[in-house]
PDB file of N, CA and C in Angstrom:
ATOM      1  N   UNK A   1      21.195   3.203  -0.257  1.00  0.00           N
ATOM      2  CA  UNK A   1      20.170   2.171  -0.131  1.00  0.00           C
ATOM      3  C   UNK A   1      20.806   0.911   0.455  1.00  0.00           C
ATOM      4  N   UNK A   2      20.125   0.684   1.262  1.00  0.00           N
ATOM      5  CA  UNK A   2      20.958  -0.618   2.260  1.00  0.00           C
ATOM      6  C   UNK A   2      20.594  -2.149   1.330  1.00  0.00           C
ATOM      7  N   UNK A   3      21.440  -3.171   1.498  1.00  0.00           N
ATOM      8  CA  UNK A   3      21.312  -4.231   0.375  1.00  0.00           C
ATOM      9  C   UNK A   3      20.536  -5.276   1.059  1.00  0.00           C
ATOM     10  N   UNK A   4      19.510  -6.334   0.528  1.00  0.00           N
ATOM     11  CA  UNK A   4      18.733  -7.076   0.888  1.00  0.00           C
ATOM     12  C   UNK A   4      20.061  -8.820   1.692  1.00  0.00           C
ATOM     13  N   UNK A   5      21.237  -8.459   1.531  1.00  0.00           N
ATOM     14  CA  UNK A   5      22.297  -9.013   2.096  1.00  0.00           C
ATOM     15  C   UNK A   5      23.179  -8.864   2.405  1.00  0.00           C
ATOM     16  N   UNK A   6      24.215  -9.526   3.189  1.00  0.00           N
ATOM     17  CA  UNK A   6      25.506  -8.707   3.615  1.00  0.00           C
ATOM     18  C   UNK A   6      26.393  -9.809   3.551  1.00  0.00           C
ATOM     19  N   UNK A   7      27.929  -9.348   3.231  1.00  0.00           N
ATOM     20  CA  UNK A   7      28.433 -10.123   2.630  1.00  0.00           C
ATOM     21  C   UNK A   7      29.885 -10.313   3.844  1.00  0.00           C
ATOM     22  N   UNK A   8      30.771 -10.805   4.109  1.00  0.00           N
ATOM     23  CA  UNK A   8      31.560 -11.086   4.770  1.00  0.00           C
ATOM     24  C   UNK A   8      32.655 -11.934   4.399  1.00  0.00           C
ATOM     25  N   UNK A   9      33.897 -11.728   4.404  1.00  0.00           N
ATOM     26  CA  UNK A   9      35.490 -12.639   4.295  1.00  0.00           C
ATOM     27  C   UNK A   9      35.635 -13.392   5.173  1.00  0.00           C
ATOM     28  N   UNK A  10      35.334 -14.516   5.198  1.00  0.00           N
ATOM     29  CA  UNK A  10      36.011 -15.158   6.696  1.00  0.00           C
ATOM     30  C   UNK A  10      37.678 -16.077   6.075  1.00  0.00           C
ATOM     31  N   UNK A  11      38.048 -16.429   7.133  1.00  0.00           N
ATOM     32  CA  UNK A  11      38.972 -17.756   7.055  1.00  0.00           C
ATOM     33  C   UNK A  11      40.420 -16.428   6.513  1.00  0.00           C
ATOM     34  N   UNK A  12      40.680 -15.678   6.901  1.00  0.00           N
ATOM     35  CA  UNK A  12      41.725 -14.335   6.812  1.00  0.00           C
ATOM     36  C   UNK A  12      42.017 -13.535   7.832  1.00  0.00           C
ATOM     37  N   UNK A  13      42.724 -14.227   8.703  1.00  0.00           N
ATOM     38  CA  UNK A  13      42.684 -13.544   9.985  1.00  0.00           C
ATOM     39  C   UNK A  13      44.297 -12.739   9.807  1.00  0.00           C
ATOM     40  N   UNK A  14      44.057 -11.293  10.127  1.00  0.00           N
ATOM     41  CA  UNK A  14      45.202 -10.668  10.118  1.00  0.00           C
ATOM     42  C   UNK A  14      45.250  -9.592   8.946  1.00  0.00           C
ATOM     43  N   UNK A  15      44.194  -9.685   7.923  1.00  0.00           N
ATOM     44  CA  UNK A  15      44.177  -9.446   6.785  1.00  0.00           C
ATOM     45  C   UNK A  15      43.665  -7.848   7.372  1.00  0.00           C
ATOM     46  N   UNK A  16      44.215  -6.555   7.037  1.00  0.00           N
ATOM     47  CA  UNK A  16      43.839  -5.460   6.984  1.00  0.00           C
ATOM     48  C   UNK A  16      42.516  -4.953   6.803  1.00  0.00           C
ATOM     49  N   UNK A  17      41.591  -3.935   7.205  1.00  0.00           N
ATOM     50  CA  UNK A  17      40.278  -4.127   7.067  1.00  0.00           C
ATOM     51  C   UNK A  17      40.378  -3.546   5.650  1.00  0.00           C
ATOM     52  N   UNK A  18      40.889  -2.458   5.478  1.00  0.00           N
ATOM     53  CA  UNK A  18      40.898  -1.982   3.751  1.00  0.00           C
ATOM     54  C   UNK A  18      40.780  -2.702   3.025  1.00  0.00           C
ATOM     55  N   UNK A  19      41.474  -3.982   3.314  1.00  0.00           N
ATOM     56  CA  UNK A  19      41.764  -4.703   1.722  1.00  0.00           C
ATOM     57  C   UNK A  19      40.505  -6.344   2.188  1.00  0.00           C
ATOM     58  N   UNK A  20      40.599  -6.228   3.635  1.00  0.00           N
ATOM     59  CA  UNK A  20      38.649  -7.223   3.446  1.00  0.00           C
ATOM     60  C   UNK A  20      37.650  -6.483   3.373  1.00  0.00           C
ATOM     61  N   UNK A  21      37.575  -5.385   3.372  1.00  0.00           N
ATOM     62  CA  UNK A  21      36.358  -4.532   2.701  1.00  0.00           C
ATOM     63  C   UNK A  21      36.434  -4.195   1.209  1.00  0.00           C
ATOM     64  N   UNK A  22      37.754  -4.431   0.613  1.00  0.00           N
ATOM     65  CA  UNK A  22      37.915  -4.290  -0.601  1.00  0.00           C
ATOM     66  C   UNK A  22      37.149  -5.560  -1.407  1.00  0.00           C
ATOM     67  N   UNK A  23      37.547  -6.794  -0.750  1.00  0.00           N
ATOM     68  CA  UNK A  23      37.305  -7.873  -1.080  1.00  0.00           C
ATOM     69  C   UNK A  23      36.077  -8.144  -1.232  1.00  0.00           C
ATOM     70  N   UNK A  24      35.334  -7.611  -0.532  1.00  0.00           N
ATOM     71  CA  UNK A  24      33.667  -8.680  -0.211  1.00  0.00           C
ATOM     72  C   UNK A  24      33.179  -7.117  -1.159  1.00  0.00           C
ATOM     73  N   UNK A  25      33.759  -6.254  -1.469  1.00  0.00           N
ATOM     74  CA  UNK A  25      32.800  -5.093  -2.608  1.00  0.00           C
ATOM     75  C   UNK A  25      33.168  -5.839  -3.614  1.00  0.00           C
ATOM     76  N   UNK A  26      34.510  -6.573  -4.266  1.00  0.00           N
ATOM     77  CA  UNK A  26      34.823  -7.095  -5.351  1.00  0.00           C
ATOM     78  C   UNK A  26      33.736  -7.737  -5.659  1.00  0.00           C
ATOM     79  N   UNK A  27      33.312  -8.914  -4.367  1.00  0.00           N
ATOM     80  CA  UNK A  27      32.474 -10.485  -4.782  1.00  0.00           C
ATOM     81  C   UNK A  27      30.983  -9.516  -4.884  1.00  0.00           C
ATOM     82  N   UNK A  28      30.828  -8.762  -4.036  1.00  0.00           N
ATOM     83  CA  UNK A  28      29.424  -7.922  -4.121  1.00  0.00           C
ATOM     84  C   UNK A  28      29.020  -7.756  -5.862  1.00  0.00           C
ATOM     85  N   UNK A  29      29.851  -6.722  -6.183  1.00  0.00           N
ATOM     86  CA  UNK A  29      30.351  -6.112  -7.542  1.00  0.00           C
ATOM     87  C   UNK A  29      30.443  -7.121  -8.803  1.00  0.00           C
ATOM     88  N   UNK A  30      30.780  -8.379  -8.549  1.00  0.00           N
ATOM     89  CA  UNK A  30      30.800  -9.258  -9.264  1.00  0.00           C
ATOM     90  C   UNK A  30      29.266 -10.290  -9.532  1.00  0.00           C
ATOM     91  N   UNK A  31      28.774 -10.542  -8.355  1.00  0.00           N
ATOM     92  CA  UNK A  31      27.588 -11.278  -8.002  1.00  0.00           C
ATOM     93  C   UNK A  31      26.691 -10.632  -8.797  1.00  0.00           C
ATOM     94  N   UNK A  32      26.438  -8.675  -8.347  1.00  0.00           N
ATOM     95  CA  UNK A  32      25.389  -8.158  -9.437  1.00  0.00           C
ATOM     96  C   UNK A  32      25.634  -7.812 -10.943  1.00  0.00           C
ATOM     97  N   UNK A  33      26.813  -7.956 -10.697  1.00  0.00           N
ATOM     98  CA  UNK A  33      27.246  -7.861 -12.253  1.00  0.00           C
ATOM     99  C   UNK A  33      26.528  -9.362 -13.351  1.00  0.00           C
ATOM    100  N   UNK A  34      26.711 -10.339 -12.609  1.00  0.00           N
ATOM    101  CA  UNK A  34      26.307 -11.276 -13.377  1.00  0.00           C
ATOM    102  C   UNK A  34      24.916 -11.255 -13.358  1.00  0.00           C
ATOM    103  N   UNK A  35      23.928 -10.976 -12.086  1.00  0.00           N
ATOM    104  CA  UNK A  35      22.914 -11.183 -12.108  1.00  0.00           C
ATOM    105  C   UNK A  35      21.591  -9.975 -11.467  1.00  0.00           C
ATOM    106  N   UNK A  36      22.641  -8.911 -12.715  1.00  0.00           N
ATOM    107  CA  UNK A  36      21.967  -7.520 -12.555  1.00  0.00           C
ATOM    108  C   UNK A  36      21.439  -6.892 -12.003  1.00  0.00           C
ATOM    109  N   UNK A  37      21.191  -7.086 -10.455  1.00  0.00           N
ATOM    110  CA  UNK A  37      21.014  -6.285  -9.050  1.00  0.00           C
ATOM    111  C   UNK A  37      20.879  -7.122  -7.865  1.00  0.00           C
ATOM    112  N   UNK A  38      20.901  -6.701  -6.795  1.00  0.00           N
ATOM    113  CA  UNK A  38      20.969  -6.732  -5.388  1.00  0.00           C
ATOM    114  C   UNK A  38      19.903  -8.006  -5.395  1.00  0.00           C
ATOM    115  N   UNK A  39      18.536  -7.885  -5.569  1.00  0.00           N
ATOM    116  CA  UNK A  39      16.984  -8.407  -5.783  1.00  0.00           C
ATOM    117  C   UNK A  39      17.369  -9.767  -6.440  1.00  0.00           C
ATOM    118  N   UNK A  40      18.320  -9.705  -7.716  1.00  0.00           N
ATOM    119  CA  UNK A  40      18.230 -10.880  -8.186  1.00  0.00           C
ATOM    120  C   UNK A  40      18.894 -12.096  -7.534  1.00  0.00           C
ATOM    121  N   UNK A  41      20.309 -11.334  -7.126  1.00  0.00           N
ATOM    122  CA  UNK A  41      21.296 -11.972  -6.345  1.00  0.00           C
ATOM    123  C   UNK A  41      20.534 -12.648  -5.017  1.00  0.00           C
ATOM    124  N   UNK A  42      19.589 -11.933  -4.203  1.00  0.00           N
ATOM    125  CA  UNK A  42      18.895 -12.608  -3.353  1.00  0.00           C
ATOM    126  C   UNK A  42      17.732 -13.755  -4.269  1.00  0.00           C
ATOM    127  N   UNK A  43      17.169 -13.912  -4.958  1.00  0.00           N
ATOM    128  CA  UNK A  43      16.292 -14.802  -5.565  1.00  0.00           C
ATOM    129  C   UNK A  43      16.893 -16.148  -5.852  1.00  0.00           C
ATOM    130  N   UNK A  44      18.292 -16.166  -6.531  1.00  0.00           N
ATOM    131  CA  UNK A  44      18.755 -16.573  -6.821  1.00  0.00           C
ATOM    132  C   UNK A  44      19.801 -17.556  -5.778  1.00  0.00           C
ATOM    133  N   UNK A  45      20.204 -17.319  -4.669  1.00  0.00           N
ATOM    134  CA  UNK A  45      20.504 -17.541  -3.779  1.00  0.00           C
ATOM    135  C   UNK A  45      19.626 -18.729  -3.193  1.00  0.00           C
ATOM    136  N   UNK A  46      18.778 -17.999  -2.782  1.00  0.00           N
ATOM    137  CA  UNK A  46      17.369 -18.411  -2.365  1.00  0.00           C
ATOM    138  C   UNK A  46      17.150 -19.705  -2.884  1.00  0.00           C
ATOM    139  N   UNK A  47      17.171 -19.622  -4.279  1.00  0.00           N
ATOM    140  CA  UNK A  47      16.578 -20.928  -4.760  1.00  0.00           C
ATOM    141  C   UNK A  47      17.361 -21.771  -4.373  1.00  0.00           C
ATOM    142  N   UNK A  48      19.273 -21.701  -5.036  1.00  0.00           N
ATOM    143  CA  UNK A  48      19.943 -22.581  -4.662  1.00  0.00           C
ATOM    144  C   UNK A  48      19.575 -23.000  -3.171  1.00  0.00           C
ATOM    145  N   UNK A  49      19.821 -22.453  -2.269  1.00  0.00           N
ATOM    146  CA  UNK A  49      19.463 -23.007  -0.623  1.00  0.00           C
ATOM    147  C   UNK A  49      18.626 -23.879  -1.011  1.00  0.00           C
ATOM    148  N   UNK A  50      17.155 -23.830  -1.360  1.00  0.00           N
ATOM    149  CA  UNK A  50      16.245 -24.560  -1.286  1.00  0.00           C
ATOM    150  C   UNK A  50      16.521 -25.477  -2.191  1.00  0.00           C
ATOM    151  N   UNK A  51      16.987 -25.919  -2.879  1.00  0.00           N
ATOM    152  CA  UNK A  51      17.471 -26.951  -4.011  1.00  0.00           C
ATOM    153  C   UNK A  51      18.320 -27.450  -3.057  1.00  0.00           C
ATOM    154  N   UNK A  52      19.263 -26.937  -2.408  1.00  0.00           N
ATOM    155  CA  UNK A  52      19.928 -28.081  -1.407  1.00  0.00           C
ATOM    156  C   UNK A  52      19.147 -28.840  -0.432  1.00  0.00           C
ATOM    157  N   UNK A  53      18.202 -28.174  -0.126  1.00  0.00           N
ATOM    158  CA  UNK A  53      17.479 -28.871   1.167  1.00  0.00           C
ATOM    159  C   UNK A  53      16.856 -29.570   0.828  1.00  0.00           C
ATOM    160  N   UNK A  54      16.238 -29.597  -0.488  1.00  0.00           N
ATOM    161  CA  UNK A  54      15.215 -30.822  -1.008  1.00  0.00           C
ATOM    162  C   UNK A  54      15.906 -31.613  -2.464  1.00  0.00           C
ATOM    163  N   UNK A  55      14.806 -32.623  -2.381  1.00  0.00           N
ATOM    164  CA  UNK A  55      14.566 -33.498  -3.397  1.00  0.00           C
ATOM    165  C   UNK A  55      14.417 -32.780  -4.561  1.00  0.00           C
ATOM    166  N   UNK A  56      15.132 -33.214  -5.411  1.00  0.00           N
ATOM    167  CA  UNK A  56      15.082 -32.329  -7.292  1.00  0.00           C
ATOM    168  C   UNK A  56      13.869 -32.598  -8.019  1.00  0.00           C
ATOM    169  N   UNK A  57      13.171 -33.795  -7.635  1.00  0.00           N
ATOM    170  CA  UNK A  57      11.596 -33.791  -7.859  1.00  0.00           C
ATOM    171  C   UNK A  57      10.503 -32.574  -7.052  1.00  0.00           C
ATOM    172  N   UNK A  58      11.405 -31.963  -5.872  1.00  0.00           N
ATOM    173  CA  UNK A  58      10.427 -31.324  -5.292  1.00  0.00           C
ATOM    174  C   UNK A  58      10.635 -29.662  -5.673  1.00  0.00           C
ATOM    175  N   UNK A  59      11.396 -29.718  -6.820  1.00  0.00           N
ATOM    176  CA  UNK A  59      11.763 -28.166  -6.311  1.00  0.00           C
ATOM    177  C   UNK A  59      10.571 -28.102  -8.435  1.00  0.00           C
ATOM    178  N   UNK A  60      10.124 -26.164  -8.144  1.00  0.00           N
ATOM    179  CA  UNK A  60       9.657 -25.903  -9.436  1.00  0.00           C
ATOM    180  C   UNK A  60      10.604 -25.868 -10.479  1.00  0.00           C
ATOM    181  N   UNK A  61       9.718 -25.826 -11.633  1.00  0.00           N
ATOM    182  CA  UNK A  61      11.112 -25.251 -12.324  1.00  0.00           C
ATOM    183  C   UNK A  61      11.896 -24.249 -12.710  1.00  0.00           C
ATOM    184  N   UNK A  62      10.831 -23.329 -11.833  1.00  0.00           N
ATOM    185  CA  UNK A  62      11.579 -22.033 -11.814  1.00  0.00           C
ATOM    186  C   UNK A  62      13.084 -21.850 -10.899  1.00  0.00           C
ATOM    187  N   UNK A  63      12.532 -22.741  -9.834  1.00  0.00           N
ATOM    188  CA  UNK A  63      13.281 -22.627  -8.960  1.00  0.00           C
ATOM    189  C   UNK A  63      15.110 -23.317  -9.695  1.00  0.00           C
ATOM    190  N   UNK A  64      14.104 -24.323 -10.359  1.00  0.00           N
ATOM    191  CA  UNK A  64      15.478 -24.899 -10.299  1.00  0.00           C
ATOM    192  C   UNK A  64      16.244 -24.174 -11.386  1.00  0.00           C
ATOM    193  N   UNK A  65      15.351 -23.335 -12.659  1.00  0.00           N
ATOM    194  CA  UNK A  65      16.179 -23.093 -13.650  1.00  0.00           C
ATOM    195  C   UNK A  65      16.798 -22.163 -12.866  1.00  0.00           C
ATOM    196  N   UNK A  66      16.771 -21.059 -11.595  1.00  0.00           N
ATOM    197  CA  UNK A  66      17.361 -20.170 -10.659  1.00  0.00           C
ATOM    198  C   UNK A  66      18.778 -20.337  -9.996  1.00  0.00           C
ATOM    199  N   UNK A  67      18.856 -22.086  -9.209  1.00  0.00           N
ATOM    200  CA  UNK A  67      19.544 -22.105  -9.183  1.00  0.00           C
ATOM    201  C   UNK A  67      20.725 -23.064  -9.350  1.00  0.00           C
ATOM    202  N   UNK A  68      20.864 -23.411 -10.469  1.00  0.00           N
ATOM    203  CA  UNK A  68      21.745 -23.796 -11.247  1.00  0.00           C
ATOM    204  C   UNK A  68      22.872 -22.640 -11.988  1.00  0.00           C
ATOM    205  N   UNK A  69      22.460 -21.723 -11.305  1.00  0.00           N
ATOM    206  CA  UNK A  69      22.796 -20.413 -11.939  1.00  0.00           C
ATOM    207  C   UNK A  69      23.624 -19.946 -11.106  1.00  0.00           C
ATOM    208  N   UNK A  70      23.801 -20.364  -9.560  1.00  0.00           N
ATOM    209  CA  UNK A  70      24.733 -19.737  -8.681  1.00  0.00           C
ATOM    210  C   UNK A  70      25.564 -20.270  -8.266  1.00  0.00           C
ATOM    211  N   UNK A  71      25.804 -21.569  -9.141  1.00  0.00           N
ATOM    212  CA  UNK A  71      27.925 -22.235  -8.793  1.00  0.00           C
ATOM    213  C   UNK A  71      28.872 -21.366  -9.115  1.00  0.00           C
ATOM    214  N   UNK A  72      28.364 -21.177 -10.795  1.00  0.00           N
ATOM    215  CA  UNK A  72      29.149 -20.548 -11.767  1.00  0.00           C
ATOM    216  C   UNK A  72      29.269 -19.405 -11.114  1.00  0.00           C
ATOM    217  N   UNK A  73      27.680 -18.389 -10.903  1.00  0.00           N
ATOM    218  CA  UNK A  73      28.478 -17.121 -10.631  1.00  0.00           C
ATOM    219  C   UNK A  73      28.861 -17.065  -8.980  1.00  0.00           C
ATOM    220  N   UNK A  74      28.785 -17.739  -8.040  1.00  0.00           N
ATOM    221  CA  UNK A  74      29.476 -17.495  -6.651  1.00  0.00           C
ATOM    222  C   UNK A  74      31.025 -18.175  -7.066  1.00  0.00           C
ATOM    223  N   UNK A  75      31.667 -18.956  -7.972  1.00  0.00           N
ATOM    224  CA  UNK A  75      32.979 -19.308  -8.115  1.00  0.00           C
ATOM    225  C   UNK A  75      33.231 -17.581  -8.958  1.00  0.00           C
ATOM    226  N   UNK A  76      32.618 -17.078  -9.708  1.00  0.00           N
ATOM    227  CA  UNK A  76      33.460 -16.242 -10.500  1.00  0.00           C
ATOM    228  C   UNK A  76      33.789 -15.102  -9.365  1.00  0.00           C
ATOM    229  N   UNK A  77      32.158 -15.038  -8.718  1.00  0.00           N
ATOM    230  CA  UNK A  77      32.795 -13.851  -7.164  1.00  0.00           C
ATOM    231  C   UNK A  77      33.948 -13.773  -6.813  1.00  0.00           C
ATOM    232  N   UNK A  78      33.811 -15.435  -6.153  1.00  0.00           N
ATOM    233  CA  UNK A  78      34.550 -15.623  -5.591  1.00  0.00           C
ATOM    234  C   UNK A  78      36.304 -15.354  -5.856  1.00  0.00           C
ATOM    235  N   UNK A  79      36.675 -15.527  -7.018  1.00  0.00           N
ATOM    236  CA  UNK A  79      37.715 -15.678  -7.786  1.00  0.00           C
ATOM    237  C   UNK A  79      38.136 -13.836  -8.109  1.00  0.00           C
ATOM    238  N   UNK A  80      37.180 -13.183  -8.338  1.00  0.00           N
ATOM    239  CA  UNK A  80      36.428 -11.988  -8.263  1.00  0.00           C
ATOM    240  C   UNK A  80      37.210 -11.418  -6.659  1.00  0.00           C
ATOM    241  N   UNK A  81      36.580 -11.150  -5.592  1.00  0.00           N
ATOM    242  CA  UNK A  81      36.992 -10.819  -4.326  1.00  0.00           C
ATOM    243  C   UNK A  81      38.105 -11.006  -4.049  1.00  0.00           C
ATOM    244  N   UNK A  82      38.973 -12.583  -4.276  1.00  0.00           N
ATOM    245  CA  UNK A  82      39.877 -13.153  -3.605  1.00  0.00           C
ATOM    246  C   UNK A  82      41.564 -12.574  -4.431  1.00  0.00           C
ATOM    247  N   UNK A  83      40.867 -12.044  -5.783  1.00  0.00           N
ATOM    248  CA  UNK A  83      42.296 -11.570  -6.603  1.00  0.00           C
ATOM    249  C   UNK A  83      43.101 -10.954  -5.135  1.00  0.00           C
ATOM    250  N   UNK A  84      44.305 -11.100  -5.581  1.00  0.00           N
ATOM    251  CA  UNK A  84      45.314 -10.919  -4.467  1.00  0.00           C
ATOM    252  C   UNK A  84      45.420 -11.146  -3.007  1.00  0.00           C
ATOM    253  N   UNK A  85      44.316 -11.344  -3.064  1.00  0.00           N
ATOM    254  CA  UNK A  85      44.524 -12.481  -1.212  1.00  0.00           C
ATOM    255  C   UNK A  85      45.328 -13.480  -1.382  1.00  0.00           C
ATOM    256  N   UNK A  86      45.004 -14.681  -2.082  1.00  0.00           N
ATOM    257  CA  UNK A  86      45.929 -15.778  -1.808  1.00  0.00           C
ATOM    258  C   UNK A  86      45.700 -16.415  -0.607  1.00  0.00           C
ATOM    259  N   UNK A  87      44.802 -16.540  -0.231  1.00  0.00           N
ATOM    260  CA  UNK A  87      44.671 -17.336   1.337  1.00  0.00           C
ATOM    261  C   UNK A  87      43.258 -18.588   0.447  1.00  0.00           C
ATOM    262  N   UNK A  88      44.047 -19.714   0.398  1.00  0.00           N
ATOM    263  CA  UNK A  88      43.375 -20.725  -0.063  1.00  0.00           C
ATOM    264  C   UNK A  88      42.374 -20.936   0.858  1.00  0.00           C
ATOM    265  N   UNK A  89      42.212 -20.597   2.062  1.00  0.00           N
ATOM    266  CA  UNK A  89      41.069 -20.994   3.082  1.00  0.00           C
ATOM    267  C   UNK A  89      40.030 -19.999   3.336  1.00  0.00           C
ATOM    268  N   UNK A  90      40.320 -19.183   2.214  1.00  0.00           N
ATOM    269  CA  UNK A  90      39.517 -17.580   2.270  1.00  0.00           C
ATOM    270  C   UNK A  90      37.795 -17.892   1.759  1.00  0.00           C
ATOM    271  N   UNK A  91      37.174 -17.585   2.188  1.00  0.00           N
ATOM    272  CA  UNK A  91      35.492 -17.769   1.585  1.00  0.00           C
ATOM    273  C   UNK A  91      34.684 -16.579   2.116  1.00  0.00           C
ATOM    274  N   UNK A  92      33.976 -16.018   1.439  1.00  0.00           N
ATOM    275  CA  UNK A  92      33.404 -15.190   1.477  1.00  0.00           C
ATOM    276  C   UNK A  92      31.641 -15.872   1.868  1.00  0.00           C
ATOM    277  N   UNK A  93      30.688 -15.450   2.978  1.00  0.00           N
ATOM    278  CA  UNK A  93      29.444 -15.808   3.476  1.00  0.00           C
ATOM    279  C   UNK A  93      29.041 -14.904   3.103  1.00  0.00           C
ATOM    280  N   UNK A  94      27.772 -15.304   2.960  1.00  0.00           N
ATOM    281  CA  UNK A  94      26.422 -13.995   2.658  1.00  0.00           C
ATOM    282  C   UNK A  94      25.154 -14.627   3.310  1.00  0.00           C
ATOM    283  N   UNK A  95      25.247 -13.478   4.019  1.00  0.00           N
ATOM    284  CA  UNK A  95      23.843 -13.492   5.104  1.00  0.00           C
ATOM    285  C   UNK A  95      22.653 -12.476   4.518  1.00  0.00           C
ATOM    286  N   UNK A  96      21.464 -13.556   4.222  1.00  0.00           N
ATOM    287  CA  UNK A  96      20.172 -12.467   3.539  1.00  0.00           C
ATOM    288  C   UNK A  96      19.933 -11.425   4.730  1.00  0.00           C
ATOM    289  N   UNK A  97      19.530 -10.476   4.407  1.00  0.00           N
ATOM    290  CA  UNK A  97      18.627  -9.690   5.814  1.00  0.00           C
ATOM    291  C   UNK A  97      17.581  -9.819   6.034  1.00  0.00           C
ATOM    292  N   UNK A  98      17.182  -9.769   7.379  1.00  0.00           N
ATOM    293  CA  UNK A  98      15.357  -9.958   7.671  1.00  0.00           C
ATOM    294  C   UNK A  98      14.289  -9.179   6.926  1.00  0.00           C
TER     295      UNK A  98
END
């Protein structure tokens, strides 16, 4: 089943593809782990974006109780994916799909 996003290592140039495909399944693996599937991880996302783009008066409160929820778990991904890289300039993007 193909995932409602796709995930990518940037800022690791040189880095073997095994071990950046290892990486972005880690942060994958980690993301639904916290927020129990593919579906949520996109919702959740989602909101944060839109909480950046606007005013904190303008967002619901669904939205916002949503995303306040994705510092914590995109740092744990993150921390998550990056075990044994070591490339302080390493970040992992996630692009929703159409």
């Amino acid at each position: 089943m193909d995932k409602p996003y796709s995930v990518s290592l940037q800022g690791v140039e040189g880095l073997p593809s095994a071990e950046r495909i290892s990486a972005e399944l880690r942060f994958i693996r980690e993301l639904e782990r916290t927020f129990g599937n593919s579906e949520t991880v996109v919702d959740v996302y989602r909101a944060w974006r839109d909480a950046c783009d606007c005013d904190a008066s303008e967002l619901s409160a669904e939205t916002s109780s949503l995303a306040v929820r994705w510092p914590k778990a995109v740092d744990a991904a993150q921390r998550a994916g990056l075990k044994n890289i070591g490339d302080s300039d390493a970040y992992f993007e996630l692009q929703l799909e159409q």
